[in-house]
Protein backbone atom coordinates (compact mmCIF):
# COMPACT_ATOMS: atom_id res chain seq x y z
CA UNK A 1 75.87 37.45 96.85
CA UNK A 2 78.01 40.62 97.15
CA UNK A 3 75.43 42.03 98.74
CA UNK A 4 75.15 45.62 97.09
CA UNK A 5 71.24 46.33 96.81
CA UNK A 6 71.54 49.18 94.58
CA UNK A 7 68.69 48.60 92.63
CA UNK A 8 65.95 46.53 92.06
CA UNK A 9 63.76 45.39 94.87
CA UNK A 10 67.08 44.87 96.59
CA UNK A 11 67.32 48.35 97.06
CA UNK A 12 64.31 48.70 98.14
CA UNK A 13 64.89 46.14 100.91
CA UNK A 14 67.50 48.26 101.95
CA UNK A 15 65.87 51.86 102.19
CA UNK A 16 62.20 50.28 103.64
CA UNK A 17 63.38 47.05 105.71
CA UNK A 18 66.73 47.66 106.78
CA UNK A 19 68.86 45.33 104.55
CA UNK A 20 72.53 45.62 105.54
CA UNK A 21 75.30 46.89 102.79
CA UNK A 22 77.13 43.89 102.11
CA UNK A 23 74.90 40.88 103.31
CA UNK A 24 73.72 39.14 99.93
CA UNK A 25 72.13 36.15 101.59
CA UNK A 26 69.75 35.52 104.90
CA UNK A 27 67.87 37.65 107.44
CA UNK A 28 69.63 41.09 107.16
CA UNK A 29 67.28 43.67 109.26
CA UNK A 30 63.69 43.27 108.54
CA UNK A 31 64.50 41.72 105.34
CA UNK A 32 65.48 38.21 103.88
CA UNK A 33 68.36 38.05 101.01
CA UNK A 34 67.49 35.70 98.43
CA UNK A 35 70.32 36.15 95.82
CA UNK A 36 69.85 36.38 92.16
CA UNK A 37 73.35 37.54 91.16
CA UNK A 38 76.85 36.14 92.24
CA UNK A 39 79.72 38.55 93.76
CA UNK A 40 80.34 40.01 90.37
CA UNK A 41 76.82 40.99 89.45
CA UNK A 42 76.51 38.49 87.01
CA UNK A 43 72.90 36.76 86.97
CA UNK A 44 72.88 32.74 89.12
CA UNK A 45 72.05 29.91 87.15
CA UNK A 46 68.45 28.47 88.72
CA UNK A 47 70.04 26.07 90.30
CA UNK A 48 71.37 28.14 92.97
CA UNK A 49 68.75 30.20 93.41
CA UNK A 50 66.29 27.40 94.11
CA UNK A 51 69.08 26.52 96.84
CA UNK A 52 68.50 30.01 98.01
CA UNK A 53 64.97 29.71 97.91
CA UNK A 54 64.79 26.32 99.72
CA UNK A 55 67.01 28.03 102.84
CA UNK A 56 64.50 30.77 102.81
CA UNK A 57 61.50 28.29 102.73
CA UNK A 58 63.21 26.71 105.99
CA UNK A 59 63.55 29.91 107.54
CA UNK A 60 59.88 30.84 107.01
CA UNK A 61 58.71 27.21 108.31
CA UNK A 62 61.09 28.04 111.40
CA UNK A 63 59.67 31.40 112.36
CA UNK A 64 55.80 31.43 111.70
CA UNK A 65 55.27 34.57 113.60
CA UNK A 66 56.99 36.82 111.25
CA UNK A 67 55.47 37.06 107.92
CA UNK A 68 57.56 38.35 104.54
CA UNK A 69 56.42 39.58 101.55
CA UNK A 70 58.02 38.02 98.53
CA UNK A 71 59.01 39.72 95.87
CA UNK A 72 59.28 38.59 92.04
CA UNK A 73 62.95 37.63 92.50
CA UNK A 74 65.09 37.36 89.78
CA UNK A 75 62.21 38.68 87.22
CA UNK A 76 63.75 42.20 86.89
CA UNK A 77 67.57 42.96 86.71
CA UNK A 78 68.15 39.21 86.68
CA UNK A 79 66.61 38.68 83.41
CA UNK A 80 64.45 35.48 84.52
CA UNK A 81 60.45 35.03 84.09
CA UNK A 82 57.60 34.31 86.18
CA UNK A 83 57.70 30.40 85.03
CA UNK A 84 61.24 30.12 85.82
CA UNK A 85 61.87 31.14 89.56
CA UNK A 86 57.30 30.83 90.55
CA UNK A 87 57.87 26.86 90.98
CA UNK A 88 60.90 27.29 93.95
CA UNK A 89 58.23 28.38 96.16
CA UNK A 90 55.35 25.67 95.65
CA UNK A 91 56.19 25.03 99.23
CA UNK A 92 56.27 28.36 100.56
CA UNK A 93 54.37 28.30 103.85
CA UNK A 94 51.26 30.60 104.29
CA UNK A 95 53.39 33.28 106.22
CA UNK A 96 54.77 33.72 103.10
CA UNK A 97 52.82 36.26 101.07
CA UNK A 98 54.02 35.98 97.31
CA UNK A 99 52.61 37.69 94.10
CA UNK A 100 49.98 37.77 92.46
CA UNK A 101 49.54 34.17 90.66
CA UNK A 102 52.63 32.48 92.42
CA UNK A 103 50.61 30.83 94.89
C-alpha cells in the first residue's frame, strides 16, 4: 500500500515497467499494483489481498488488449505460499499470463 517497490518483484515493476514511487495499488505505468503489504510494510492478511486481486481481475476483463504477466505475489517477502494466494486468480482471464501451475 505505501507504495515503495524496493524489492521483490515490486522493484522490479518499477525499474522494467515503469511503476510509480508511491502508488501501492492499480495501473501505475506499464505495471499493475497488487499489494501484499500495508503502509507500514507489514505483510496483508488474505483477505485483502484477494480484494486486491479481484480489482485486478476486473481490470484485466476491462482491457483485453493489454496483456500482464503475473507474478507469484505475496510468495516472496510476504511470507505466503503458492496454495495460499494461486486460488484468487481461478478467474483470471486468458490475457492474464500467470506462473507456472497457477492456471
Amino acid at each position: 500500500m505505501a507504495g515503495r517497490h524496493g524489492a521483490g518483484s515490486a522493484k522490479h515493476a518499477a525499474l522494467h515497467y515503469g511503476a510509480e514511487y508511491g502508488i501501492g495499488w492499480g495501473r501505475t505505468g506499464n505495471a499493475y499494483a497488487i499489494p501484499t503489504k500495508d503502509k507500514n510494510l507489514q505483510t496483508l492478511p488474505l483477505p485483502n489481498i484477494s480484494l486486491a486481486v479481484k480489482k485486478f481481475i476486473e481490470y484485466a476483463i476491462y482491457n483485453p488488449n493489454d496483456r500482464f504477466i503475473v507474478v507469484k505475489i505475496g510468495c516472496g517477502l510476504a511470507g505466503y505460499k503458492d496454495e495460499d494466494i494461486k486460488p484468487f486468480f481461478k478467474n483470471a482471464p486468458d490475457n492474464c499470463i500467470l506462473p507456472d501451475g497457477w492456471r
